[in-house]
Protein backbone atom coordinates (compact mmCIF):
# COMPACT_ATOMS: atom_id res chain seq x y z
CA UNK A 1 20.64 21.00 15.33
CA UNK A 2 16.82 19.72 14.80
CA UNK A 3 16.70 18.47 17.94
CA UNK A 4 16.10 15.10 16.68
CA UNK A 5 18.52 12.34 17.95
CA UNK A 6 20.98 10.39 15.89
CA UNK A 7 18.36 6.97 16.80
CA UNK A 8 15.75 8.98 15.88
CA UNK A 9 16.75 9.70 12.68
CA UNK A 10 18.15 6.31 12.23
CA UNK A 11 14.75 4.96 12.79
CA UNK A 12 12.94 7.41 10.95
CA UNK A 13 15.12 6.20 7.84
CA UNK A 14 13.86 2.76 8.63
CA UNK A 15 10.43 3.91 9.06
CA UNK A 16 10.59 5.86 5.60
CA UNK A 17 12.19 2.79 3.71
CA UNK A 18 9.33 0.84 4.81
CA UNK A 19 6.88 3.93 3.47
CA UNK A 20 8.36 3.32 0.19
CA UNK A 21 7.76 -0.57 -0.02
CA UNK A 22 3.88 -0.06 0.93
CA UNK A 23 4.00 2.68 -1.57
CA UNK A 24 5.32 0.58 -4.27
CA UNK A 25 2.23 -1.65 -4.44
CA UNK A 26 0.78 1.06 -5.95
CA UNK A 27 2.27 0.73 -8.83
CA UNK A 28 1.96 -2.87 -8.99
CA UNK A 29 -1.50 -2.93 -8.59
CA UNK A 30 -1.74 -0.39 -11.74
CA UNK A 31 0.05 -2.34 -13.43
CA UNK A 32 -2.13 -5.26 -13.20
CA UNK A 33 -5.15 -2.86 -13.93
CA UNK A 34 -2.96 -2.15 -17.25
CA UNK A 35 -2.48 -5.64 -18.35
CA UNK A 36 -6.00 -6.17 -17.28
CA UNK A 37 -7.71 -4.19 -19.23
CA UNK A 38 -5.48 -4.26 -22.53
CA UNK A 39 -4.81 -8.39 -22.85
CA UNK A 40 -8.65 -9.15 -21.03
CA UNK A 41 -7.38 -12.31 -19.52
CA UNK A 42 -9.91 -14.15 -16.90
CA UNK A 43 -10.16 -13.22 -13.38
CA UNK A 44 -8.91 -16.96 -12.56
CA UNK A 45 -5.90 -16.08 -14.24
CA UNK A 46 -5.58 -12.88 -12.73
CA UNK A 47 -7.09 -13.32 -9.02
CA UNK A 48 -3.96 -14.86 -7.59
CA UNK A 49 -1.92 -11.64 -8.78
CA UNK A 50 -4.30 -9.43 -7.13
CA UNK A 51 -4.13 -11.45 -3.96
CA UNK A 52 -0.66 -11.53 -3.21
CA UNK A 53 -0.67 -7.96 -4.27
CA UNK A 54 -2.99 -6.91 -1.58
CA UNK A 55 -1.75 -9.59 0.66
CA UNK A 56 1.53 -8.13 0.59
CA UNK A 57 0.45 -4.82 0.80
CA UNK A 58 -1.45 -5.95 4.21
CA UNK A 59 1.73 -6.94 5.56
CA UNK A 60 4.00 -4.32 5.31
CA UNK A 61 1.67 -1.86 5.65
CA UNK A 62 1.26 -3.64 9.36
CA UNK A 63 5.45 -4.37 9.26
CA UNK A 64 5.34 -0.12 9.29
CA UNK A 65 2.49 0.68 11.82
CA UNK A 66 4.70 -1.66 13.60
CA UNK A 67 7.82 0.17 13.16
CA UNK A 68 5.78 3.89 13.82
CA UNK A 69 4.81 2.24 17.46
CA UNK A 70 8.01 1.54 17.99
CA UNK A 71 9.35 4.71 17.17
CA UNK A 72 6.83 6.37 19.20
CA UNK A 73 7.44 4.37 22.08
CA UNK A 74 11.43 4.81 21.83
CA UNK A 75 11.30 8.68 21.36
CA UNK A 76 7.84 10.33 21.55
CA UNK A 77 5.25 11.61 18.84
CA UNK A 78 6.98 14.30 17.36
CA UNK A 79 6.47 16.12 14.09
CA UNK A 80 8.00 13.91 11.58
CA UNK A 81 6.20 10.51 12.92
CA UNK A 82 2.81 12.36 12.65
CA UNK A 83 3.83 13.46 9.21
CA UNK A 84 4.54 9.80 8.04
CA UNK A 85 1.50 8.48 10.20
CA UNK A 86 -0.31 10.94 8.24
CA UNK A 87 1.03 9.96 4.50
CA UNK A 88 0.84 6.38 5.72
CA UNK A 89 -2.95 7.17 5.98
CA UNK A 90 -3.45 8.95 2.83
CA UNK A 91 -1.52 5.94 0.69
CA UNK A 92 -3.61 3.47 2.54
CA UNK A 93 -6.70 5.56 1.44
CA UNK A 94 -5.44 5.75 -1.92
CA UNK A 95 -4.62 1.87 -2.01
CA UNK A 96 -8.37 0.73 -0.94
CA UNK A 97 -9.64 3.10 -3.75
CA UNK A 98 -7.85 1.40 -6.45
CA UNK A 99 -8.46 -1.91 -4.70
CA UNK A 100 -12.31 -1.03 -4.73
CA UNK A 101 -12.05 0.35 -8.48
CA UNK A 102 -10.36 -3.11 -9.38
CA UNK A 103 -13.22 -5.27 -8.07
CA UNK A 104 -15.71 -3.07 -9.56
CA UNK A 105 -14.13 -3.36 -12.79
CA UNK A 106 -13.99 -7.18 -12.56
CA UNK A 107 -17.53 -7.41 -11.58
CA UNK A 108 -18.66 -5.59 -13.98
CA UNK A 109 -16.30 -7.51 -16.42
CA UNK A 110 -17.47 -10.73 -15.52
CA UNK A 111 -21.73 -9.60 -16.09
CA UNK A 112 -20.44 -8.62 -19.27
CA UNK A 113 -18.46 -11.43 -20.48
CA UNK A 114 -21.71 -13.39 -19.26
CA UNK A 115 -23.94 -11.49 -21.54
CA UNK A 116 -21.82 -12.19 -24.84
């Protein structure tokens, strides 16, 4: 035995599903980088994509601090929530750097298209 209850592991389940939703923003952010950069549409066209992107991301990234509280609360800090809190950290990192990266890019976009 782990010495990890049967709740515990329930919610840790829960708590990991919700990991995966944050993470997938990721990847929906990228692709809107892609499609970006390839097709060149306006940043009016694009701006309410990247909002509710980030918007959402904001959300459940605050749905799962929400749920690691919880969970700490319920059973204790123990290794696997400070694992998750940790990679919850790191994504969240990784998130603002794209995030940053995009806005850069559309700045810089939008001097250039101003210069032609």
């Amino acid at each position: 035995m782990t010495g990890i209850t049967l709740a515990a592991q329930k919610d840790i389940k829960v708590i990991t599903d919700q990991v995966m939703v944050v993470v997938n923003h990721h990847s929906e952010l990228n692709e809107l980088m892609r499609h970006e950069i390839s097709d060149a549409p306006t940043w009016a066209h694009a701006k309410m994509y990247f909002e509710a992107i980030v918007s959402s991301f904001d959300q459940e990234n605050e749905k799962l601090s929400l749920l690691l509280s919880d969970y700490e609360v319920s059973h204790g800090k123990d290794l696997k929530s400070l694992k998750i809190k940790k990679l919850v950290a790191e994504q969240d990192e990784q998130f603002q750097i794209l995030v940053n990266g995009y806005k850069t890019y559309k700045v810089e976009k939008s001097k250039e298209d101003k210069r032609k």
